[in-house]
C-alpha atoms as a PDB file:
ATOM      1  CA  UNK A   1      46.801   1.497 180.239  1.00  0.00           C
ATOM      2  CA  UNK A   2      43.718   2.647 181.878  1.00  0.00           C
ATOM      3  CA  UNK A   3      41.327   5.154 180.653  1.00  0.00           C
ATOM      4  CA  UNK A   4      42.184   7.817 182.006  1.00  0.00           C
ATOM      5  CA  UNK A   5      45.987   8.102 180.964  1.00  0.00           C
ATOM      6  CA  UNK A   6      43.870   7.632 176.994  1.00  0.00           C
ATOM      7  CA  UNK A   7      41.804  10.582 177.955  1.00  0.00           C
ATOM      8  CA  UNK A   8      45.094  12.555 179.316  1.00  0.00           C
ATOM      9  CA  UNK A   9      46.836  12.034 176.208  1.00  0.00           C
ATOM     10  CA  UNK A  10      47.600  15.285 174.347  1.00  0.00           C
ATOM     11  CA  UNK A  11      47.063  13.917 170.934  1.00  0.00           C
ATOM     12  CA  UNK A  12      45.445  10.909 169.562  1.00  0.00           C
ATOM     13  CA  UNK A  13      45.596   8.881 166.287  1.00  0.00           C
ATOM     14  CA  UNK A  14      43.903  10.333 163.586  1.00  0.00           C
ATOM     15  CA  UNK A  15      42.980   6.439 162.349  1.00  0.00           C
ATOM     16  CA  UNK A  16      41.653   5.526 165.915  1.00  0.00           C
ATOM     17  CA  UNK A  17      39.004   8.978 165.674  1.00  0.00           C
ATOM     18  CA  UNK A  18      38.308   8.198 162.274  1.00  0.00           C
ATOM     19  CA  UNK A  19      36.929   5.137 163.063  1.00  0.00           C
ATOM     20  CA  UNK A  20      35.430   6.540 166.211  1.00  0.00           C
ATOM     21  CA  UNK A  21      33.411   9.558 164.674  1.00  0.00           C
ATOM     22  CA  UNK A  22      32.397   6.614 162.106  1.00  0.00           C
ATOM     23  CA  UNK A  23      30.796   4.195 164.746  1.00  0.00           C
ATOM     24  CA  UNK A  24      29.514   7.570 166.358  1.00  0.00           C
ATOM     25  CA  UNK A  25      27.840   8.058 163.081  1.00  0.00           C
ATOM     26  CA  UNK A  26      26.344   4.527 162.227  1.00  0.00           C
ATOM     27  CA  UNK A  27      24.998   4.368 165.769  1.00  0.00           C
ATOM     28  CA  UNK A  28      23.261   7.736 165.817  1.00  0.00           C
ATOM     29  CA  UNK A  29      21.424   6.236 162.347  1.00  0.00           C
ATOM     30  CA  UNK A  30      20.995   2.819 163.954  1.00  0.00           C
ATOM     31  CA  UNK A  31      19.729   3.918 167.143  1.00  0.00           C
ATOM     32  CA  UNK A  32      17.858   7.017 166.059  1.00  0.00           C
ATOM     33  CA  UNK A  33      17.325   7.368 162.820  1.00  0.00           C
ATOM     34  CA  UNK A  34      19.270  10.709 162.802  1.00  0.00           C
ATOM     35  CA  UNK A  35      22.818  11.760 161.117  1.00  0.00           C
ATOM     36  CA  UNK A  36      25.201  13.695 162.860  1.00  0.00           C
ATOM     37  CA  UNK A  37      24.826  17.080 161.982  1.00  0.00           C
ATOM     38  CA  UNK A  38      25.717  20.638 164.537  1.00  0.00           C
ATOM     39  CA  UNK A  39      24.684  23.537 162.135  1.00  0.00           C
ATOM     40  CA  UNK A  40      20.918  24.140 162.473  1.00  0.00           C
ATOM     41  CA  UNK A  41      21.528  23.680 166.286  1.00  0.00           C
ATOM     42  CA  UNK A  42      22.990  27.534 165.706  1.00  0.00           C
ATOM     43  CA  UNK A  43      19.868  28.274 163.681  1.00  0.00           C
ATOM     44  CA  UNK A  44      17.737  26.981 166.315  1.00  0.00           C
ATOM     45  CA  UNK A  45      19.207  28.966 168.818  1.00  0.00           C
ATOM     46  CA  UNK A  46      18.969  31.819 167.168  1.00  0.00           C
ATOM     47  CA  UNK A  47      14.976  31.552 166.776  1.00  0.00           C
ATOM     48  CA  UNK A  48      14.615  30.974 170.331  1.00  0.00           C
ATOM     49  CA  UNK A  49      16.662  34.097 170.920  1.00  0.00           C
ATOM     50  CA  UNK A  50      14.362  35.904 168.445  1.00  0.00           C
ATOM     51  CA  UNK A  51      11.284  34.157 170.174  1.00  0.00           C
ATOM     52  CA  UNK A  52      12.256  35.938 173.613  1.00  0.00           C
ATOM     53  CA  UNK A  53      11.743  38.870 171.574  1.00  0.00           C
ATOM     54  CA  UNK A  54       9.290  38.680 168.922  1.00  0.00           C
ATOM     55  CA  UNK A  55       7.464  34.978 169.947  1.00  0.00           C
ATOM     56  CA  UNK A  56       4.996  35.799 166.594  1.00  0.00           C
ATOM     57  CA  UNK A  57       7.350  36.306 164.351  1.00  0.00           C
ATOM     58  CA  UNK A  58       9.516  32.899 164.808  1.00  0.00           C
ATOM     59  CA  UNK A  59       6.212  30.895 164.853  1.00  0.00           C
ATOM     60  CA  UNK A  60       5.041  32.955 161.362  1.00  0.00           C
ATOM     61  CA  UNK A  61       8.078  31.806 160.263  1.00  0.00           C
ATOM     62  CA  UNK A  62       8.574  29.747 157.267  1.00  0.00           C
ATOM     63  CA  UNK A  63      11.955  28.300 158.475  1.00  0.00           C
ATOM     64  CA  UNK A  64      11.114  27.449 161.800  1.00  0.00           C
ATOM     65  CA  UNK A  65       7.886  26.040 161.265  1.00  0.00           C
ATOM     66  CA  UNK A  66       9.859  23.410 159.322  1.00  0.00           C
ATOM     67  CA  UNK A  67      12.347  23.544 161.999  1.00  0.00           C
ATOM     68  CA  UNK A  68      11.044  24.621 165.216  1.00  0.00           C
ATOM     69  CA  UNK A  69      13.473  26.369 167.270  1.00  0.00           C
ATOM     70  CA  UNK A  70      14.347  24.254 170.136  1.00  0.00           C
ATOM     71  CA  UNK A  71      16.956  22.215 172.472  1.00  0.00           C
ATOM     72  CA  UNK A  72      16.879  18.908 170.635  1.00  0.00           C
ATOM     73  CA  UNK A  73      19.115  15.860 170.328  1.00  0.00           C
ATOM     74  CA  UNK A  74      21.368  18.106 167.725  1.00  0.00           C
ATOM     75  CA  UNK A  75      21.916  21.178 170.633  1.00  0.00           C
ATOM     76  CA  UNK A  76      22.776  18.675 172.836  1.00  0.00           C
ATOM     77  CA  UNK A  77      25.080  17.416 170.478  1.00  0.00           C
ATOM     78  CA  UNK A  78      27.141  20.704 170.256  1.00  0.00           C
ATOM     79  CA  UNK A  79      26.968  21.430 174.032  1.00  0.00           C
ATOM     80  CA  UNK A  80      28.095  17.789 174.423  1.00  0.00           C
ATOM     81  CA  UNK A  81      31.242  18.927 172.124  1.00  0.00           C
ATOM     82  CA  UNK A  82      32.054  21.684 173.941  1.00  0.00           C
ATOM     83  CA  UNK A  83      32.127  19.948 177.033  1.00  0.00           C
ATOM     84  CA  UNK A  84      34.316  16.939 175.513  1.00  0.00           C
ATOM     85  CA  UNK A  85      36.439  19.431 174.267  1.00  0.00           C
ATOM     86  CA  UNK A  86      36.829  21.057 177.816  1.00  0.00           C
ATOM     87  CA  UNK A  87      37.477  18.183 179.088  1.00  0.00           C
ATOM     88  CA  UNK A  88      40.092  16.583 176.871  1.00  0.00           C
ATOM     89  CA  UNK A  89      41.602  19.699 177.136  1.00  0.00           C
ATOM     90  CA  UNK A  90      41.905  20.085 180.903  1.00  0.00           C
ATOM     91  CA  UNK A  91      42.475  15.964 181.333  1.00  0.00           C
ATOM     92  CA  UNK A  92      45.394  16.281 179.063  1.00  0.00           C
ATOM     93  CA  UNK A  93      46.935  19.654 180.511  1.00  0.00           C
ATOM     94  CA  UNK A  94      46.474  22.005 177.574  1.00  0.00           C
ATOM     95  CA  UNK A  95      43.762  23.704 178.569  1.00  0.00           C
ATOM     96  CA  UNK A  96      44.687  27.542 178.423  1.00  0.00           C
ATOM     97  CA  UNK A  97      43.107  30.878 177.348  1.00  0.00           C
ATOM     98  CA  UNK A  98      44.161  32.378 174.601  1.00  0.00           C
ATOM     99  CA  UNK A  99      42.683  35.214 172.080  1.00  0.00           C
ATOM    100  CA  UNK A 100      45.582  35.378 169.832  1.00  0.00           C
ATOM    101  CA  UNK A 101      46.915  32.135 168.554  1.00  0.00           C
ATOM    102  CA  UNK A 102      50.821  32.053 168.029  1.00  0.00           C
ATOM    103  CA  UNK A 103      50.857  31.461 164.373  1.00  0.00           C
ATOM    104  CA  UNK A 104      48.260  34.439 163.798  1.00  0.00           C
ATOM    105  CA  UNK A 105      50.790  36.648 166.235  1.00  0.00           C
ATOM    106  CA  UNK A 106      53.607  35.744 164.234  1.00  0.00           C
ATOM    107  CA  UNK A 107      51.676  36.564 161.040  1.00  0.00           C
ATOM    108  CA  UNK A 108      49.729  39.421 161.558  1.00  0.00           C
ATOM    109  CA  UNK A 109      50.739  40.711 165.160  1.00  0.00           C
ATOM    110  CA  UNK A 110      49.715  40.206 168.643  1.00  0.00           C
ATOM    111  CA  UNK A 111      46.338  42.626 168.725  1.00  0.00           C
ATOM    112  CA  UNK A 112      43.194  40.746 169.406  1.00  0.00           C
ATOM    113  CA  UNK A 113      41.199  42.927 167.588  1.00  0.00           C
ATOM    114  CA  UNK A 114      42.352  41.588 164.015  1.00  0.00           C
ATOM    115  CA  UNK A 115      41.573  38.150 165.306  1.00  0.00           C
ATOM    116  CA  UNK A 116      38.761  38.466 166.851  1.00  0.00           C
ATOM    117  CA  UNK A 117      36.958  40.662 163.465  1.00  0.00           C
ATOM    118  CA  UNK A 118      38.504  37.527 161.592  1.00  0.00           C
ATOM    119  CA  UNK A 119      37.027  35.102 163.344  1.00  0.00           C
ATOM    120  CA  UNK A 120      33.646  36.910 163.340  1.00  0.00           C
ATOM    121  CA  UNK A 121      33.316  37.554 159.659  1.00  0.00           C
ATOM    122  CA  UNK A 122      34.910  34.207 159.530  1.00  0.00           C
ATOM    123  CA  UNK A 123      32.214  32.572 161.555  1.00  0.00           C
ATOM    124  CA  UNK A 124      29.249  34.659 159.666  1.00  0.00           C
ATOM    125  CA  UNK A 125      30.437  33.406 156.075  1.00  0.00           C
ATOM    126  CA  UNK A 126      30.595  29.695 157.707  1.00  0.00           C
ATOM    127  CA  UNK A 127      27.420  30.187 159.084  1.00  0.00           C
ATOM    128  CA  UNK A 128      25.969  30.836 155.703  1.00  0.00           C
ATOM    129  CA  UNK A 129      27.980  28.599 153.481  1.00  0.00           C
ATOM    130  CA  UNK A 130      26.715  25.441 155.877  1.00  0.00           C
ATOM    131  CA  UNK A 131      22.883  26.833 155.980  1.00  0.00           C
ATOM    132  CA  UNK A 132      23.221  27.217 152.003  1.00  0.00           C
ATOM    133  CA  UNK A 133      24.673  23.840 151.105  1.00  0.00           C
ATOM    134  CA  UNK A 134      22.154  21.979 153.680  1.00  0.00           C
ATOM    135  CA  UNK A 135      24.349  21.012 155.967  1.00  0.00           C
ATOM    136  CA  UNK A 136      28.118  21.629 157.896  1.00  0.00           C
ATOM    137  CA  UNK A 137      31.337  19.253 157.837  1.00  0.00           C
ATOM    138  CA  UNK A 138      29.494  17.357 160.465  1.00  0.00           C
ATOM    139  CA  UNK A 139      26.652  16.966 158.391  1.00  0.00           C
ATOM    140  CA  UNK A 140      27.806  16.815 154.737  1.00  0.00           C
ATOM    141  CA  UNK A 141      31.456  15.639 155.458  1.00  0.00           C
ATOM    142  CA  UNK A 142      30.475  12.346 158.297  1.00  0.00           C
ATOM    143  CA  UNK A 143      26.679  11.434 158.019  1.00  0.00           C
ATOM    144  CA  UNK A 144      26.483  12.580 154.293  1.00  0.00           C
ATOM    145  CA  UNK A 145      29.771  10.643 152.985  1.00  0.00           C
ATOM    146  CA  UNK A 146      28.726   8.085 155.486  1.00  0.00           C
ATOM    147  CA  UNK A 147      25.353   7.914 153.191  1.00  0.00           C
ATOM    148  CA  UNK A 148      27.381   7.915 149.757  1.00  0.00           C
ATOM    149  CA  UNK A 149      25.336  11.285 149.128  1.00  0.00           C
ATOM    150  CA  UNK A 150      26.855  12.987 145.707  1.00  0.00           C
ATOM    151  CA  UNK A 151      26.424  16.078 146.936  1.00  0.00           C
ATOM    152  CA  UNK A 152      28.107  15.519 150.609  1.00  0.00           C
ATOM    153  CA  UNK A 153      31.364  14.379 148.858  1.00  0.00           C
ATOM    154  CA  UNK A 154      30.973  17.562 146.258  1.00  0.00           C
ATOM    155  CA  UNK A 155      30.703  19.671 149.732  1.00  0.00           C
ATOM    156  CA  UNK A 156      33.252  18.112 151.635  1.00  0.00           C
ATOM    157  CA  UNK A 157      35.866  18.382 148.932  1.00  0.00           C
ATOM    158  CA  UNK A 158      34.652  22.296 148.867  1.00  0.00           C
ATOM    159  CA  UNK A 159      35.310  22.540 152.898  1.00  0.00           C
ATOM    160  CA  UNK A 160      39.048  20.925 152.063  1.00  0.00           C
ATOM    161  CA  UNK A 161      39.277  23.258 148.997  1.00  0.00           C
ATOM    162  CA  UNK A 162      37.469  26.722 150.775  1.00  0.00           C
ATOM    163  CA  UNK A 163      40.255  26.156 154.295  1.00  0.00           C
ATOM    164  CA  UNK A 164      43.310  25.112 151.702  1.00  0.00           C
ATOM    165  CA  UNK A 165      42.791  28.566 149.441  1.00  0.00           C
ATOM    166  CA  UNK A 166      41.775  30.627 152.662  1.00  0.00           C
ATOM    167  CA  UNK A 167      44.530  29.642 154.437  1.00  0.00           C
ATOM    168  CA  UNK A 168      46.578  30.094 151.898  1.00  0.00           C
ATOM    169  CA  UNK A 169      45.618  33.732 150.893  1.00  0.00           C
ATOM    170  CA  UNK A 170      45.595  35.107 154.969  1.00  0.00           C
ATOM    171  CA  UNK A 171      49.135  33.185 155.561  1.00  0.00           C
ATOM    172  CA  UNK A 172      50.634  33.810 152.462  1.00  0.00           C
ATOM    173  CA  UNK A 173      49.816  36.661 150.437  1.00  0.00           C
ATOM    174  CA  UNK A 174      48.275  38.919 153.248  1.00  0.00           C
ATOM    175  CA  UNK A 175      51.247  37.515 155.799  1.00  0.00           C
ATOM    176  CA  UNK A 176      53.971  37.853 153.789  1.00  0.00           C
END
């Protein structure tokens, strides 16, 4: 089997990621001293948005004077997903376009709009839970468990619990 029919395949075993995102996440400590982490990559491109703007204002900052707003090992990270996910996509022929989902268009119709305010506000709340708790499932749920932090296993078993109860209230009480 050569790497490419791996890379074509449509689905792979959970077990075999696992352990993948795992070495991914003991190497980024053991090579650079840094856990795997994606959401202050979105804060950080939001100040240098702002800085285009209002260049003063980001550098008064209190945030990003503790975080400077910049493309970093962690941006590169998240453009490096994107692309993977392109890419496994397109290698493994399931790359397609779509704005509404077919279990959303069974549930609540075929209209974009709905979906596309959903996934907005849905975005915006994720946005600010992962800012708030210090971290995102990348962050809290690999290189924090990774760590045996406390509060990373308290937050991933929140991210399990906050996607079990949403997904339960927009598919079955607002579905039905």
């Amino acid at each position: 089997m050569s790497l490419m029919d791996i890379l074509a395949r449509e689905s792979w075993s959970p077990y075999a990621v696992g352990v993948g995102i795992g070495l991914l996440g003991t190497l980024a400590f053991l090579l650079s001293d840094k856990p795997l982490g994606c959401s202050t990559s979105f804060s950080s491109t939001a100040g240098m948005i702002h800085k285009l703007f209002n260049r003063r204002k980001v550098e008064e900052s209190p945030y990003y004077k503790n975080i400077p707003p910049a493309v970093d090992w962690q941006w590169m990270l998240v453009l490096g997903v994107l692309i993977g996910g392109f890419l496994s996509a397109t290698l493994s022929g399931q790359f397609q376009l779509v704005a509404v989902p077919g279990l959303w268009a069974e549930t609540f119709g075929p209209s974009p709009v709905p979906r596309m305010i959903a996934a907005v506000i849905g975005g915006i709340i994720m946005g600010i839970g992962a800012r708030w708790a210090g971290g995102c499932t990348s962050g809290h749920g690999i290189s924090g468990t990774l760590q045996l932090a406390i509060s990373s296993w308290v937050a991933a078993a929140c991210f399990f619990a906050g996607g079990i109860v949403t997904a339960m209230i927009l598919y079955r009480i607002i579905g039905s």
